[in-house]
N, C-alpha and C. Protein backbone atom coordinates (compact mmCIF):
# COMPACT_ATOMS: atom_id res chain seq x y z
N UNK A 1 -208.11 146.99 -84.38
CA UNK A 1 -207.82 145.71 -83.75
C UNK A 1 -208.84 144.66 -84.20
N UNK A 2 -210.40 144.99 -83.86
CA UNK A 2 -211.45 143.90 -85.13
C UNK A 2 -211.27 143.59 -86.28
N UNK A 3 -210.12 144.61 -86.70
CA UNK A 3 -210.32 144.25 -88.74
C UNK A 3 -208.74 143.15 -88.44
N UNK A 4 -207.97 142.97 -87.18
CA UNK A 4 -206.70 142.21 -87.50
C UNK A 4 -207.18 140.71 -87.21
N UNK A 5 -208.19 140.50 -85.45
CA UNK A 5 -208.57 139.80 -85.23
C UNK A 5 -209.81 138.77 -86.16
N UNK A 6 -210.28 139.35 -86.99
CA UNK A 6 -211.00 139.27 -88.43
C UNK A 6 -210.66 138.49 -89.28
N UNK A 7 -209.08 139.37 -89.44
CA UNK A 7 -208.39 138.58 -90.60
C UNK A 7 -208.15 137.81 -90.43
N UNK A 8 -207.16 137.90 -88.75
CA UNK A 8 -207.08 136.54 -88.36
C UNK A 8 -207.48 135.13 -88.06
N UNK A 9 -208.96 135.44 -87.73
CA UNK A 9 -210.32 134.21 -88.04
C UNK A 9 -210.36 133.66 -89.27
N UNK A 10 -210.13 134.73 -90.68
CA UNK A 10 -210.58 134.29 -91.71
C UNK A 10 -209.44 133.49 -92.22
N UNK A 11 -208.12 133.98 -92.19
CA UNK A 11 -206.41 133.12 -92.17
C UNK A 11 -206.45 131.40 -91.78
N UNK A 12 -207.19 131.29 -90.56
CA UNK A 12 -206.96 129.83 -89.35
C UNK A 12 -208.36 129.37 -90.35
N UNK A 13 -209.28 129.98 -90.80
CA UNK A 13 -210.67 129.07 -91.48
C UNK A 13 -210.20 128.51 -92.67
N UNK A 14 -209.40 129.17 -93.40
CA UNK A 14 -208.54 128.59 -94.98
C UNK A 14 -208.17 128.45 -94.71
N UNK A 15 -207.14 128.43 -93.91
CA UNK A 15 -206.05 126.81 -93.51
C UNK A 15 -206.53 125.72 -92.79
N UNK A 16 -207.75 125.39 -92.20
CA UNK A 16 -208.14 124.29 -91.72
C UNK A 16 -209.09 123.64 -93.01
N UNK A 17 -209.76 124.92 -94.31
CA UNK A 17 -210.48 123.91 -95.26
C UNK A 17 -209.59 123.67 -96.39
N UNK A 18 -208.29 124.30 -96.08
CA UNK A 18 -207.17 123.43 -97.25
C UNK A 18 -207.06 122.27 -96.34
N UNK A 19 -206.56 122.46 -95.02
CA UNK A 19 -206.15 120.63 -94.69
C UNK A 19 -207.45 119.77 -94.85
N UNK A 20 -208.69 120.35 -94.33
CA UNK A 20 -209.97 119.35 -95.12
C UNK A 20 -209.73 118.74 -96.38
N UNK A 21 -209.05 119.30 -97.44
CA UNK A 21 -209.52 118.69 -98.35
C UNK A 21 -208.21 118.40 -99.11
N UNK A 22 -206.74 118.34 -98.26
CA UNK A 22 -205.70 117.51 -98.35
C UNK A 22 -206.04 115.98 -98.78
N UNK A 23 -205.07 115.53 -99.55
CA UNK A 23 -205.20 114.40 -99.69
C UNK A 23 -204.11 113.50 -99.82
N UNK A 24 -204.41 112.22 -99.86
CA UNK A 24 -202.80 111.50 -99.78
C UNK A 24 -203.49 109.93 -100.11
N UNK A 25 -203.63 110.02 -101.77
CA UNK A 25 -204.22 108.65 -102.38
C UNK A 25 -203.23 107.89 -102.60
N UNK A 26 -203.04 106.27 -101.83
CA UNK A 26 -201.98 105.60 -102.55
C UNK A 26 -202.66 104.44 -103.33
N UNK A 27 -201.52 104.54 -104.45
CA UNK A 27 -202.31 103.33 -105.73
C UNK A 27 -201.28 102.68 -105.90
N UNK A 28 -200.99 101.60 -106.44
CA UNK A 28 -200.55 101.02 -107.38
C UNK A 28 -200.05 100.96 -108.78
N UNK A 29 -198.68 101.07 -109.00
CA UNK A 29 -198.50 101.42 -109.99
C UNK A 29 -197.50 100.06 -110.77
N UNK A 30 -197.70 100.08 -112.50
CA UNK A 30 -197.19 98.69 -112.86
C UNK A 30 -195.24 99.14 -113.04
N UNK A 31 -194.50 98.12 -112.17
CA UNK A 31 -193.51 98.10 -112.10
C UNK A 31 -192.72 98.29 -113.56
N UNK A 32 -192.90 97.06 -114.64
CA UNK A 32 -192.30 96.97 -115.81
C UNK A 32 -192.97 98.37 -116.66
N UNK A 33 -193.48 98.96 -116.68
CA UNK A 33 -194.02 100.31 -117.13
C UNK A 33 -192.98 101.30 -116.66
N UNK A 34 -192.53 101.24 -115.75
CA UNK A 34 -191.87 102.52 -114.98
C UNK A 34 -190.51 102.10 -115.10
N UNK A 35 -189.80 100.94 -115.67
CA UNK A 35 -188.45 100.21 -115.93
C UNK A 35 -188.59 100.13 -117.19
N UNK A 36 -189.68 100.86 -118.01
CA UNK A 36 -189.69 100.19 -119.43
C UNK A 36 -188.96 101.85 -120.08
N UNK A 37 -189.00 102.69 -119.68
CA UNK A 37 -188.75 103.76 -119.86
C UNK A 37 -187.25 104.04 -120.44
N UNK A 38 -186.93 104.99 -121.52
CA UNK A 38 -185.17 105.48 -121.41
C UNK A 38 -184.10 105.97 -120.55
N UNK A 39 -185.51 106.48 -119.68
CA UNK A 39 -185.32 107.48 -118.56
C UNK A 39 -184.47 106.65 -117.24
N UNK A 40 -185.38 105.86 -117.27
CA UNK A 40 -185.05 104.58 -116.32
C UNK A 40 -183.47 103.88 -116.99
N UNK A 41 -183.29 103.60 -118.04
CA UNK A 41 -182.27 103.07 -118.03
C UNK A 41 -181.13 104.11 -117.71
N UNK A 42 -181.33 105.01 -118.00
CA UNK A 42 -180.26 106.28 -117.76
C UNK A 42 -180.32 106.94 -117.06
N UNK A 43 -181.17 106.47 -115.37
CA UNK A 43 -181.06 106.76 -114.08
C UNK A 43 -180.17 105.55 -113.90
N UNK A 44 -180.77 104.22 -114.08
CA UNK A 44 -180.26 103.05 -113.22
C UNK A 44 -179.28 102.35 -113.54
N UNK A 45 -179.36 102.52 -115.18
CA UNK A 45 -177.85 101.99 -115.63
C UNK A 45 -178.10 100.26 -115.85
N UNK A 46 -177.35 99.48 -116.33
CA UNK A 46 -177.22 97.98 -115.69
C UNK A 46 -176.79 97.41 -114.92
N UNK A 47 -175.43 97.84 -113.74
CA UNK A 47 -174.63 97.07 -113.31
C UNK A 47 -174.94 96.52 -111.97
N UNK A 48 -176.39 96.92 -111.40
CA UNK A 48 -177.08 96.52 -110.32
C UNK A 48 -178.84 95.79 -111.70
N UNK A 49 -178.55 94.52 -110.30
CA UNK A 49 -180.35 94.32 -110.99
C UNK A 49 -181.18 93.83 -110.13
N UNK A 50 -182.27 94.50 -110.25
CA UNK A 50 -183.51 94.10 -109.21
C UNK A 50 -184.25 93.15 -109.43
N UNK A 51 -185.24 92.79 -108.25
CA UNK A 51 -185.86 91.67 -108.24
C UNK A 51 -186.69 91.68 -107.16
N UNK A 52 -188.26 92.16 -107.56
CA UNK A 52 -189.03 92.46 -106.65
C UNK A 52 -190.14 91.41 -106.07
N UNK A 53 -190.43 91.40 -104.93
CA UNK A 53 -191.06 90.42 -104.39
C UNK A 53 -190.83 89.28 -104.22
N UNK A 54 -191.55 88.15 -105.05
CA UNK A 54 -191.25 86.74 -105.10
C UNK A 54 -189.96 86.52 -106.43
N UNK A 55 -190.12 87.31 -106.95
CA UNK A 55 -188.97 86.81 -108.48
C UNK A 55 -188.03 86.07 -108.17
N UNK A 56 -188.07 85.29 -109.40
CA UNK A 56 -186.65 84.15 -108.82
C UNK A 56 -185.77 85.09 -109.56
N UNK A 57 -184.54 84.67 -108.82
CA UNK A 57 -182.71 85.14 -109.44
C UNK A 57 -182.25 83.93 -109.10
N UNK A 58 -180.79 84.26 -109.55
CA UNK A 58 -179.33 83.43 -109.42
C UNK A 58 -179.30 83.13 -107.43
N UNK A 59 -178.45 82.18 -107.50
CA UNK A 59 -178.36 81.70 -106.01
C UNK A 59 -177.51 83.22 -105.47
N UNK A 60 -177.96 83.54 -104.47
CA UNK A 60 -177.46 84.12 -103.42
C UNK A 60 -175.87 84.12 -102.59
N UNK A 61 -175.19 84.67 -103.03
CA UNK A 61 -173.66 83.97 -102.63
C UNK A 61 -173.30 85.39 -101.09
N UNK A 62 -173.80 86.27 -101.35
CA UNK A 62 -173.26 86.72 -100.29
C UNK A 62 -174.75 87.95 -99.76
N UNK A 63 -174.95 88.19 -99.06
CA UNK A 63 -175.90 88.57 -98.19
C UNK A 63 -175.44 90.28 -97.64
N UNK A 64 -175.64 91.46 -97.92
CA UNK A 64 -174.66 92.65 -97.32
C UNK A 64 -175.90 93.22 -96.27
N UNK A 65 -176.78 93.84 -96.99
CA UNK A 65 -178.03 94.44 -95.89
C UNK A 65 -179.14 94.47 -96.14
N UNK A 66 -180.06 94.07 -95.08
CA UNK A 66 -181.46 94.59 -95.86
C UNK A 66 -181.06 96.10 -96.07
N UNK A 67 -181.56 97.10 -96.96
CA UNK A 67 -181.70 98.10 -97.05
C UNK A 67 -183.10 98.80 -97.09
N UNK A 68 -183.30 99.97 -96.69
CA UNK A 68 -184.25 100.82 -97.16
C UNK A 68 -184.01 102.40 -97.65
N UNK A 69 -185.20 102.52 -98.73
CA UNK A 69 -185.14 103.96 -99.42
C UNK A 69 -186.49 104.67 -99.02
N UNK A 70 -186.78 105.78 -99.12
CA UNK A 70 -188.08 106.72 -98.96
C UNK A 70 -187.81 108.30 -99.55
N UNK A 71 -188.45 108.25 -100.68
CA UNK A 71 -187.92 109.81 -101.50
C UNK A 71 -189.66 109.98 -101.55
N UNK A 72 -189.22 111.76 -101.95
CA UNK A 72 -190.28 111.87 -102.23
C UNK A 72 -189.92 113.30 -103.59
N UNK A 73 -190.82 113.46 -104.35
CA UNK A 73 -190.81 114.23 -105.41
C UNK A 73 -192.10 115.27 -105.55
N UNK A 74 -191.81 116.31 -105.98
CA UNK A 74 -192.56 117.34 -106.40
C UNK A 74 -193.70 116.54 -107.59
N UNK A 75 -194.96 117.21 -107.21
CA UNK A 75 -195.67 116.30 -107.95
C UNK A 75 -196.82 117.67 -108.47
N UNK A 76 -196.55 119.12 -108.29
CA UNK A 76 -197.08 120.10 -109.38
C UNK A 76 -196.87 119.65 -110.77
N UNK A 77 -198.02 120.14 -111.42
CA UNK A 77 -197.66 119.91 -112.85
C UNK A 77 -197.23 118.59 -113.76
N UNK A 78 -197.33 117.69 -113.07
CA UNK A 78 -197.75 116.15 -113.38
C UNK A 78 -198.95 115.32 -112.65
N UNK A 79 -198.95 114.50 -113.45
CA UNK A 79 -200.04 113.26 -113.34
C UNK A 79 -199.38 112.88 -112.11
N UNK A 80 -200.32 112.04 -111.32
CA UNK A 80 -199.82 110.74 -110.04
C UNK A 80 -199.05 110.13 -111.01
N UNK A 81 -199.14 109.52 -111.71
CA UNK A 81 -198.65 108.25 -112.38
C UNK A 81 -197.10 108.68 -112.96
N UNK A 82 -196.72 109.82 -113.69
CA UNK A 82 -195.84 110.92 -113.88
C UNK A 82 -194.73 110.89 -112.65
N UNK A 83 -195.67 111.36 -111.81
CA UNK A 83 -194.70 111.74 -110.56
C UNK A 83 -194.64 110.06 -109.56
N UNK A 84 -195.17 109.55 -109.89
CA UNK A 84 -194.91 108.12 -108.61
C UNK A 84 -193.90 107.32 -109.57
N UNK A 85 -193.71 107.38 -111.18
CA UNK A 85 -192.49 106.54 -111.46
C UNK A 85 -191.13 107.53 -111.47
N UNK A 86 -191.53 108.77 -111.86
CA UNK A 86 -190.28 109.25 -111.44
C UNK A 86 -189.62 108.86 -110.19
N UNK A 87 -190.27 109.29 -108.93
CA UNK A 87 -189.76 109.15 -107.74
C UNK A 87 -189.43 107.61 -107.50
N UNK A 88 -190.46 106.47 -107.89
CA UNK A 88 -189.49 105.16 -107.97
C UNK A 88 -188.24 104.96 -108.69
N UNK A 89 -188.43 105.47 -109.23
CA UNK A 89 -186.63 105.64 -110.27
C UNK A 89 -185.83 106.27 -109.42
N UNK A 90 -186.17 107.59 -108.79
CA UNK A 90 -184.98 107.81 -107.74
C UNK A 90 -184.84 106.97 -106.29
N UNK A 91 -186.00 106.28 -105.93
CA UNK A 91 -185.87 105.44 -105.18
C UNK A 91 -184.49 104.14 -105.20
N UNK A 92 -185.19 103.72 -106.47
CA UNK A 92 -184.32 102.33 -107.21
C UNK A 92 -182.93 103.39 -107.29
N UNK A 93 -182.64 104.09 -107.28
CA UNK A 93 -181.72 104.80 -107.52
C UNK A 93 -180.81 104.55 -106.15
N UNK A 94 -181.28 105.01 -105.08
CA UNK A 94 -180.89 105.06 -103.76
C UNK A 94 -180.68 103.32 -103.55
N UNK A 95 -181.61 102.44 -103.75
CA UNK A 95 -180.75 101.07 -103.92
C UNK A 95 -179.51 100.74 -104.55
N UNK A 96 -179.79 101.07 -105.79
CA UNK A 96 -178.64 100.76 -106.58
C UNK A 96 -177.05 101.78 -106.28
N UNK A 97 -177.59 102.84 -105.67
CA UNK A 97 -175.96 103.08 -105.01
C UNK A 97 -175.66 102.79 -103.81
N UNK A 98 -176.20 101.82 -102.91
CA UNK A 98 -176.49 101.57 -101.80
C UNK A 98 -175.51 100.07 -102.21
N UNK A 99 -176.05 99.37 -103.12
CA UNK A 99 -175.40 98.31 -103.71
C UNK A 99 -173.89 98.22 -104.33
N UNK A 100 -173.89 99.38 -105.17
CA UNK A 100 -172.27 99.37 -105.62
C UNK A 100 -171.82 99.99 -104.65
N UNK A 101 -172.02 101.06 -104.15
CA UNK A 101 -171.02 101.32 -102.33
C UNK A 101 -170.72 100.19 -101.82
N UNK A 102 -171.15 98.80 -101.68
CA UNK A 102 -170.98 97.65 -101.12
C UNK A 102 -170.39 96.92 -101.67
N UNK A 103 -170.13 96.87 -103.05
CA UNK A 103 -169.74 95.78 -104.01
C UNK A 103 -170.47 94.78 -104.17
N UNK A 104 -172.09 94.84 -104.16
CA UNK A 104 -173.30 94.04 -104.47
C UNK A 104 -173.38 93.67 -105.93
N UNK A 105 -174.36 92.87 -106.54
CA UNK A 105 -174.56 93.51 -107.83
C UNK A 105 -175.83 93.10 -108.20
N UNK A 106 -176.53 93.51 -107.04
CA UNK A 106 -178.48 92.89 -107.20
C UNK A 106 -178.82 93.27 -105.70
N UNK A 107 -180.14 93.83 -105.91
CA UNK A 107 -180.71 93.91 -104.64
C UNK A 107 -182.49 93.00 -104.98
N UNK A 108 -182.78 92.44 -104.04
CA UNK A 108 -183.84 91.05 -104.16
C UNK A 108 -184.93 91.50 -102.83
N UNK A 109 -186.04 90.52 -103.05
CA UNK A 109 -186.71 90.55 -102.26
C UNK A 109 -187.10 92.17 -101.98
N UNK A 110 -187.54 93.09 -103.50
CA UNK A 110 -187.57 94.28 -102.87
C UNK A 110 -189.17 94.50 -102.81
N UNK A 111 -189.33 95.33 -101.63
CA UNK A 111 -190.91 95.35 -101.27
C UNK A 111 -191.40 97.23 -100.57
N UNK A 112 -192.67 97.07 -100.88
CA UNK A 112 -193.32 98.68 -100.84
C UNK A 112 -193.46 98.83 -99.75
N UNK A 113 -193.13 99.65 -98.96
CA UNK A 113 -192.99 100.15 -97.29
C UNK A 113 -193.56 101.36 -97.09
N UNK A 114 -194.48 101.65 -98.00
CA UNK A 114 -195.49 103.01 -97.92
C UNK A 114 -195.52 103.38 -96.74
N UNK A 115 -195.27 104.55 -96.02
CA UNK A 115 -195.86 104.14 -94.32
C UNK A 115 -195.77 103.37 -93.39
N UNK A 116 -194.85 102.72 -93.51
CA UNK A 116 -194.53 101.62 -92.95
C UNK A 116 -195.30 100.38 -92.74
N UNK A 117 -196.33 100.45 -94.12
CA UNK A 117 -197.32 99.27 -94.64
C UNK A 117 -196.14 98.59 -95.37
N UNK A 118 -195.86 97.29 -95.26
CA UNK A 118 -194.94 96.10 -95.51
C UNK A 118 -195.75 95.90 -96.98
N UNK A 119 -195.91 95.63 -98.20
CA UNK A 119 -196.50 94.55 -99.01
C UNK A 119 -195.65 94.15 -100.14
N UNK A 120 -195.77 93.48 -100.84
CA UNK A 120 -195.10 92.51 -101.89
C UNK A 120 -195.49 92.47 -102.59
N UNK A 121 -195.02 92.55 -104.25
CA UNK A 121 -195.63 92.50 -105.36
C UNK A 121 -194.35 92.12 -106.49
N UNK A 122 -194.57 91.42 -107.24
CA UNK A 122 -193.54 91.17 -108.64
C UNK A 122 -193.73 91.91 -109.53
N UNK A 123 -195.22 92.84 -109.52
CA UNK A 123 -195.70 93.37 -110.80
C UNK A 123 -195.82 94.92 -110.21
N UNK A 124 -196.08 95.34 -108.69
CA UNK A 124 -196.44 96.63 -108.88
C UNK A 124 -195.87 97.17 -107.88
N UNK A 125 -195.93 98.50 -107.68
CA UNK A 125 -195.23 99.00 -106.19
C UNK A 125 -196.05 100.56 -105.54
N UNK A 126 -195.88 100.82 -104.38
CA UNK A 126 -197.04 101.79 -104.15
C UNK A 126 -197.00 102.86 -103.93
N UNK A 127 -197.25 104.14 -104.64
CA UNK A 127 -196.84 105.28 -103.96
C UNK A 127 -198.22 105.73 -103.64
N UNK A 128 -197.77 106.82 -102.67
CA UNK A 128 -198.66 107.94 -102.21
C UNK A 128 -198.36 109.44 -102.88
N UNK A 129 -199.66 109.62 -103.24
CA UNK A 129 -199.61 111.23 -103.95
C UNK A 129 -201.23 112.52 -102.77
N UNK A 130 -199.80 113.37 -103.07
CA UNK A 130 -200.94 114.21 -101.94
C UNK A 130 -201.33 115.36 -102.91
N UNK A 131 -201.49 116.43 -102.43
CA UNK A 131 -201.73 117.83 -103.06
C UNK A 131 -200.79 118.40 -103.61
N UNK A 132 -199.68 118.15 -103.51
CA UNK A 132 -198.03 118.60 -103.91
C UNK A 132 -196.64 117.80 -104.11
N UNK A 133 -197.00 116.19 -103.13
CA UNK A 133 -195.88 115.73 -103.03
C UNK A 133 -196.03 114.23 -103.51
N UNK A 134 -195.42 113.44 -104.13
CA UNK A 134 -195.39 112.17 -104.30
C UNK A 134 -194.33 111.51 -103.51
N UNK A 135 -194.31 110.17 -103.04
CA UNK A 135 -193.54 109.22 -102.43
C UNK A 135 -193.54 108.12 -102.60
N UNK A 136 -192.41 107.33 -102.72
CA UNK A 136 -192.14 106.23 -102.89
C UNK A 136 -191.25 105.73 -101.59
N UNK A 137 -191.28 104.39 -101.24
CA UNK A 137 -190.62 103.45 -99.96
C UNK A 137 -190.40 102.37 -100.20
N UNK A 138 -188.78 101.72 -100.56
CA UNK A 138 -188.91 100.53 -100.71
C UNK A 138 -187.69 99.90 -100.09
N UNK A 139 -187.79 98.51 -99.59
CA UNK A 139 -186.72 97.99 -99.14
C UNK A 139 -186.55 96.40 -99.42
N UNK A 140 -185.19 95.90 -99.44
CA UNK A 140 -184.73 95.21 -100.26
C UNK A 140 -183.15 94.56 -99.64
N UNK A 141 -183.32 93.30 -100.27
CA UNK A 141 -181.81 92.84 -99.74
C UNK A 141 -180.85 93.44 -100.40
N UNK A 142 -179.90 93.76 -100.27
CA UNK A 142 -178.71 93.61 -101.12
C UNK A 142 -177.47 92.86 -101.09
N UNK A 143 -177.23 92.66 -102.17
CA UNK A 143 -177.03 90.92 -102.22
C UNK A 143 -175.84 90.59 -103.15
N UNK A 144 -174.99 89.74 -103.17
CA UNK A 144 -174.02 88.86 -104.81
C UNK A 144 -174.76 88.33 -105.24
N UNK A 145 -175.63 87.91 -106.38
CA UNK A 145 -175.67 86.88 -107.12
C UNK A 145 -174.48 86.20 -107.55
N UNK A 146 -175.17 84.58 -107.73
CA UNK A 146 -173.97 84.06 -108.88
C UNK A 146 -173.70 84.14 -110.09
């Protein structure tokens, strides 16, 4: 019964100094870098187009929803940077069928909702990378242009 209660001490001590030294860094990553990709065009396609933060577009003709996305991706065996544009690509992904389900053909005003931290950027967007998992959060009008 000492050698179970033992083990069992030593079981609950490595699992409290793995969560010690868990982590969950969020950075910044450059938007047109992660859209500049092949990969990206042959997730997202053209027939939706984004427009993050302040960017100007075409006038606004019809208004459908704000929307929001939150994925997250396996992030063994890649870089942060690796795994935070992948998962924005499937993010933008979840917009852009969010948009043609609607008969949109642009989603605007899209912004990083990490955690439910609000921020804005034209140039970058934010994920969080932990010990295993990457995430991306973003939300966005979806919209007609003219």
């Amino acid at each position: 019964m000492k050698t179970f209660i033992s083990t069992l001490g030593a079981v609950a001590l490595s699992l409290c100094a793995l969560e010690a030294s868990a982590r969950n860094d969020i950075e910044d990553y450059s938007i047109a870098d992660a859209l500049a990709s092949e990969q990206a065009k042959n997730i997202l396609g053209d027939n939706i187009k984004f427009y993050f933060g302040n960017q100007s577009h075409g006038e606004v003709v019809k208004v459908f929803s704000e929307y929001s996305s939150n994925r997250k991706t396996n992030g063994a065996n890649k870089s942060d940077k690796e795994a935070c544009e992948w998962v924005f690509l499937s993010t933008l992904k979840a917009l852009r069928d969010k948009a043609e389900s609607v008969g949109a053909n642009a989603v605007v005003n899209i912004r990083s909702n990490y955690k439910n931290n609000l921020s804005t950027s034209d140039t970058t967007f934010k994920c969080g990378s932990g010990m295993l998992m990457s995430g991306v959060a973003l939300v966005g009008d979806v919209v007609t242009l003219k």
